[in-house]
C-alpha atoms as a PDB file:
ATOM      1  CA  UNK A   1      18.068 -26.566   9.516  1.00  0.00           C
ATOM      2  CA  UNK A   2      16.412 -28.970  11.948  1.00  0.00           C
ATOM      3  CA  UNK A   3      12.554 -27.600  12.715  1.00  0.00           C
ATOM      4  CA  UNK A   4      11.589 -27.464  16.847  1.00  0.00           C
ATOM      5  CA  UNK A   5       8.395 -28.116  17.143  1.00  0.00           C
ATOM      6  CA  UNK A   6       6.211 -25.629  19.711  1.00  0.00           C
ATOM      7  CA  UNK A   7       5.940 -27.907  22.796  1.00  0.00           C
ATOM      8  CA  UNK A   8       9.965 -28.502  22.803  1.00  0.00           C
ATOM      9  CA  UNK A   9       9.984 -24.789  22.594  1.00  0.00           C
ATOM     10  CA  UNK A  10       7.429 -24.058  25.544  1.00  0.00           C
ATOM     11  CA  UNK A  11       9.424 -26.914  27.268  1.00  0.00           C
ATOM     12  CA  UNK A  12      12.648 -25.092  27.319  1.00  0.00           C
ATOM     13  CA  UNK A  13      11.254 -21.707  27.802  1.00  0.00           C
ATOM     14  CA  UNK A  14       9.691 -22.496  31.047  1.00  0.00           C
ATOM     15  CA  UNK A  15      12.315 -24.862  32.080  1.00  0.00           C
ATOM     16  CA  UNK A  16      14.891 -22.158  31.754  1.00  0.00           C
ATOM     17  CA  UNK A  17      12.583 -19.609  33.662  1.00  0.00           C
ATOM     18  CA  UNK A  18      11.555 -22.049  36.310  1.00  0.00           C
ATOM     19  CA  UNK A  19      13.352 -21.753  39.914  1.00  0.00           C
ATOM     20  CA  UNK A  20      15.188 -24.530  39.246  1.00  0.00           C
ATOM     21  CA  UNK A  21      12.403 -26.981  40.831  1.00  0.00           C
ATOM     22  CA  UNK A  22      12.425 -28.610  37.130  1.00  0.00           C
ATOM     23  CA  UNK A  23      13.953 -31.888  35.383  1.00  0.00           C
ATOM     24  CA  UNK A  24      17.382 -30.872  34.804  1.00  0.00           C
ATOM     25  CA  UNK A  25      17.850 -33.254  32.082  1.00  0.00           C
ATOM     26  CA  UNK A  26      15.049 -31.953  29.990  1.00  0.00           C
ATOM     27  CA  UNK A  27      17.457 -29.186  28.561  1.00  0.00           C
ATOM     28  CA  UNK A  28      19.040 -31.961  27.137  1.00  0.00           C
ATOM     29  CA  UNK A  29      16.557 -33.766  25.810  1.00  0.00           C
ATOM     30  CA  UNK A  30      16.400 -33.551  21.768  1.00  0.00           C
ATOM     31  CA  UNK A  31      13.312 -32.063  20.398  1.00  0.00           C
ATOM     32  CA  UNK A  32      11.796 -35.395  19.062  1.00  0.00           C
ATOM     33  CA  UNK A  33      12.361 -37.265  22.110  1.00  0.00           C
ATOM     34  CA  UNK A  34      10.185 -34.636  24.494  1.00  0.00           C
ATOM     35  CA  UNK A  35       7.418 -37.009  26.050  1.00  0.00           C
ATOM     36  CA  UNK A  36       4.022 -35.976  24.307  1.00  0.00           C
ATOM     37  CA  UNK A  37       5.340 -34.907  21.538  1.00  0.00           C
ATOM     38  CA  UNK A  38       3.261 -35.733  18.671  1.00  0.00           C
ATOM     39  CA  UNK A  39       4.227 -33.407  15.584  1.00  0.00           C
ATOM     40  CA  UNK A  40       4.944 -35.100  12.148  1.00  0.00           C
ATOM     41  CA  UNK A  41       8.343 -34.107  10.978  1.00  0.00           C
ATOM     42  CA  UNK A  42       8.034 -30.795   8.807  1.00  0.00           C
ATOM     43  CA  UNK A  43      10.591 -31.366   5.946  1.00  0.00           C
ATOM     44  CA  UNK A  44      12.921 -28.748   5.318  1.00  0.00           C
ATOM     45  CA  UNK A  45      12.596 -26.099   2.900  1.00  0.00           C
ATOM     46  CA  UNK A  46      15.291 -25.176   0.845  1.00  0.00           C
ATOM     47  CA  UNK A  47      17.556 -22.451   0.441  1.00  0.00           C
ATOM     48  CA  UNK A  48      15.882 -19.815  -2.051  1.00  0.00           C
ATOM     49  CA  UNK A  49      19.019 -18.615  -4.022  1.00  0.00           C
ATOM     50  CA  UNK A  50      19.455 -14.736  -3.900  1.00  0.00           C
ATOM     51  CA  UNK A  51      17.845 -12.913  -6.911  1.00  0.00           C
ATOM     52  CA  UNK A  52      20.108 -10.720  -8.432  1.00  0.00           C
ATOM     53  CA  UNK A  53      18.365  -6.738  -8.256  1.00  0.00           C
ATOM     54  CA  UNK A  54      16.901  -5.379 -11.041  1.00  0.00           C
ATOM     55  CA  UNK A  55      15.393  -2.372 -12.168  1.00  0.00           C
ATOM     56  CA  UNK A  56      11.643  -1.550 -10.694  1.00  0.00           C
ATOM     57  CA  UNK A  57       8.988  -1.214 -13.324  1.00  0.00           C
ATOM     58  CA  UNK A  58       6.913   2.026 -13.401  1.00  0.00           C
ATOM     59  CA  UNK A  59       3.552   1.606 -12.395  1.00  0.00           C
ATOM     60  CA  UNK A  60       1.303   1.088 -15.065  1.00  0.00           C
ATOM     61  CA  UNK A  61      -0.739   4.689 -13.639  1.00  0.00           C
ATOM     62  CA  UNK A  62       2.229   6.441 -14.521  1.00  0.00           C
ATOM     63  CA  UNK A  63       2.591   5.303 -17.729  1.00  0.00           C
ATOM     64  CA  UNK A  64      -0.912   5.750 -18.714  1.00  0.00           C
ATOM     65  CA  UNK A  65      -0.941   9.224 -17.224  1.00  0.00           C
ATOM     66  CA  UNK A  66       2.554  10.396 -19.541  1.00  0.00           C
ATOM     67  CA  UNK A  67       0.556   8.833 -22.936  1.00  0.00           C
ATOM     68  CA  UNK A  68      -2.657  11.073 -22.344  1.00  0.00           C
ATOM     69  CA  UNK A  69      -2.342  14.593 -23.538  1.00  0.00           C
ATOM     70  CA  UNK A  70      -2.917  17.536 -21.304  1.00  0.00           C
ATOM     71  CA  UNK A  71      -6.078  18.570 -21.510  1.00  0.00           C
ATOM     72  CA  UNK A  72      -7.076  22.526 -22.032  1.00  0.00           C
ATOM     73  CA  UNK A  73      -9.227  24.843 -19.741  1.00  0.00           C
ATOM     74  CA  UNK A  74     -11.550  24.290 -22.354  1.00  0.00           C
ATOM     75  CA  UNK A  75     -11.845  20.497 -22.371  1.00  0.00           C
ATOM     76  CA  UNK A  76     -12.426  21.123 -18.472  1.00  0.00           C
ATOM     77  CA  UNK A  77     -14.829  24.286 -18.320  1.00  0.00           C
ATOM     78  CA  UNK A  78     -17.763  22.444 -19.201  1.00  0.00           C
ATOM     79  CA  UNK A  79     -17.159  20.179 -16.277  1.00  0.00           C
ATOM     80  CA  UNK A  80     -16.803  22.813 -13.761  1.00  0.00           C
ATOM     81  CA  UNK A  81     -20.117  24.858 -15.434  1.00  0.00           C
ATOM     82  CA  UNK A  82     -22.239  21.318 -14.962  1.00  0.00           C
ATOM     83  CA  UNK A  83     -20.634  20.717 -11.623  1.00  0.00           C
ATOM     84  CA  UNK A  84     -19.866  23.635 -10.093  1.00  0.00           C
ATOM     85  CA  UNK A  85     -21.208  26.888 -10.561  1.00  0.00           C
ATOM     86  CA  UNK A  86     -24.879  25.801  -9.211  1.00  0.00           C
ATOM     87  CA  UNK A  87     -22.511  27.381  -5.989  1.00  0.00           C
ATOM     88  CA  UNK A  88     -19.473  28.572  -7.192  1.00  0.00           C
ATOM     89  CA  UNK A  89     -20.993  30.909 -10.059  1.00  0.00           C
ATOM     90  CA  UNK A  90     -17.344  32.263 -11.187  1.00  0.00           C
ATOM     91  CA  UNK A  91     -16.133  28.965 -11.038  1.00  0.00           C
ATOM     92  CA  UNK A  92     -16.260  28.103 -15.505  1.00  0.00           C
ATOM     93  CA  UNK A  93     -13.869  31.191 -15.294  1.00  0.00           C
ATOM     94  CA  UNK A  94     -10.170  30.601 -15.952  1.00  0.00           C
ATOM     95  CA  UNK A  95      -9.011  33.082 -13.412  1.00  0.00           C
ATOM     96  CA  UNK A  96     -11.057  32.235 -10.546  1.00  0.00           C
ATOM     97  CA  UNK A  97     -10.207  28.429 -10.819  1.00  0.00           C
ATOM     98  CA  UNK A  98      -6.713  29.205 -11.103  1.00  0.00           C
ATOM     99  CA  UNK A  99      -6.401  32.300  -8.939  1.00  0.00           C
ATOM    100  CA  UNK A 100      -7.249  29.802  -6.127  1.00  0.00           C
ATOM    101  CA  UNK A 101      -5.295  26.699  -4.869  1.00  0.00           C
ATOM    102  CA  UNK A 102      -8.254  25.193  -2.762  1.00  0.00           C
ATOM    103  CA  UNK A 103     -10.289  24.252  -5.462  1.00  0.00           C
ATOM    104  CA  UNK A 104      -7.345  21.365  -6.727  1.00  0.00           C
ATOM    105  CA  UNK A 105      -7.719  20.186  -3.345  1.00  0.00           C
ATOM    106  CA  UNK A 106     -11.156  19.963  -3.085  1.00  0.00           C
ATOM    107  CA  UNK A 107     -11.452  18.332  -6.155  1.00  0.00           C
ATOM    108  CA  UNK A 108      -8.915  15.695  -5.468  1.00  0.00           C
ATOM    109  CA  UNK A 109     -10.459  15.017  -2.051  1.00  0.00           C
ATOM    110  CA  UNK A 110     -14.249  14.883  -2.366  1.00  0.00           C
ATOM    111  CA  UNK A 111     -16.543  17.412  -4.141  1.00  0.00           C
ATOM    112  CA  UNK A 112     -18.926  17.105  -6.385  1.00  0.00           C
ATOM    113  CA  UNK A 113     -16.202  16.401  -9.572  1.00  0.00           C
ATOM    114  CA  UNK A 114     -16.005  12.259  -9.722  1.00  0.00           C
ATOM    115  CA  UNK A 115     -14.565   9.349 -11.931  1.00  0.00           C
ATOM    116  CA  UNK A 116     -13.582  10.241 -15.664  1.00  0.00           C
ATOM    117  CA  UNK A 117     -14.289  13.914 -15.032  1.00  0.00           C
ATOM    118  CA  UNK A 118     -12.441  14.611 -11.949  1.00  0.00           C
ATOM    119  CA  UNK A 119      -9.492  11.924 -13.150  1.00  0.00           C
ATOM    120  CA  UNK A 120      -9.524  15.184 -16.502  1.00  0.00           C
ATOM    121  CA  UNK A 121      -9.718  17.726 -14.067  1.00  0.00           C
ATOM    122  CA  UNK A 122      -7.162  16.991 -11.888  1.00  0.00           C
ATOM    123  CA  UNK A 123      -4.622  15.969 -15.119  1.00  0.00           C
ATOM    124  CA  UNK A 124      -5.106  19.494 -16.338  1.00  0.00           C
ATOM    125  CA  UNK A 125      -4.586  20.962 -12.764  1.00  0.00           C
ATOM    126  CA  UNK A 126      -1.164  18.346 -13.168  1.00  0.00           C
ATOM    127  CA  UNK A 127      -0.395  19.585 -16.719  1.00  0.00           C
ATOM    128  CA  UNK A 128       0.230  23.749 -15.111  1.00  0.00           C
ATOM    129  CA  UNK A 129      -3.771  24.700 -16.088  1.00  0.00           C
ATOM    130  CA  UNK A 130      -3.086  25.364 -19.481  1.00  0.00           C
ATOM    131  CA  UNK A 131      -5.778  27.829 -21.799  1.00  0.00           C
END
């Protein structure tokens, strides 16, 4: 495939757009014979062969989220006593975490739950909130 460079391109383009006040020869002209034009000849590149498909890998989160275990309300409870209940006093009970759907949300958005602790927290909330 033979590479135009931009000024044969502009050439044409406003040749073919002009009123027809232009050289009419110019749409003949080949690229490298254009008047000013100065560009080093690009080589070209070659084919790349089609890759045959193949099965996507899983990301690496995924498998590193099915090798840790589920963690129970009690590996969690402490989390939610230190980071919670200075506001939310019912919140190292089972029931009132799980008896409401907005705290999952909040944790997973912003709150006050971060890093290591909120990754746990929201893997338990993933596991079904087991006891």
């Amino acid at each position: 495939m033979e590479k135009v460079p931009l000024f044969s391109v502009l050439v044409l383009l406003l040749t073919a757009c002009s009123d027809g006040g232009g050289d009419e020869d110019v749409q003949d002209t080949p690229p490298e014979e254009v008047a000013g034009n100065d560009t080093p000849d690009v080589p070209d590149v070659p084919d790349v062969p089609d890759v045959p498909d193949t099965p996507e890998e899983e990301p690496a989160a995924d498998l590193e989220q099915e090798e840790l275990p589920c963690p129970t309300f009690g590996d969690v409870q402490p989390i939610f006593t230190s980071r919670c209940t200075g506001c939310h006093p019912t919140y190292d009970q089972y029931d009132a975490i799980t008896g409401n759907p907005a705290i999952e949300s909040r944790v997973s958005i912003f709150h006050h739950i971060a890093g290591a602790e909120r990754d746990q927290v929201l893997l338990w909330f993933d596991c079904g909130t087991p006891e």
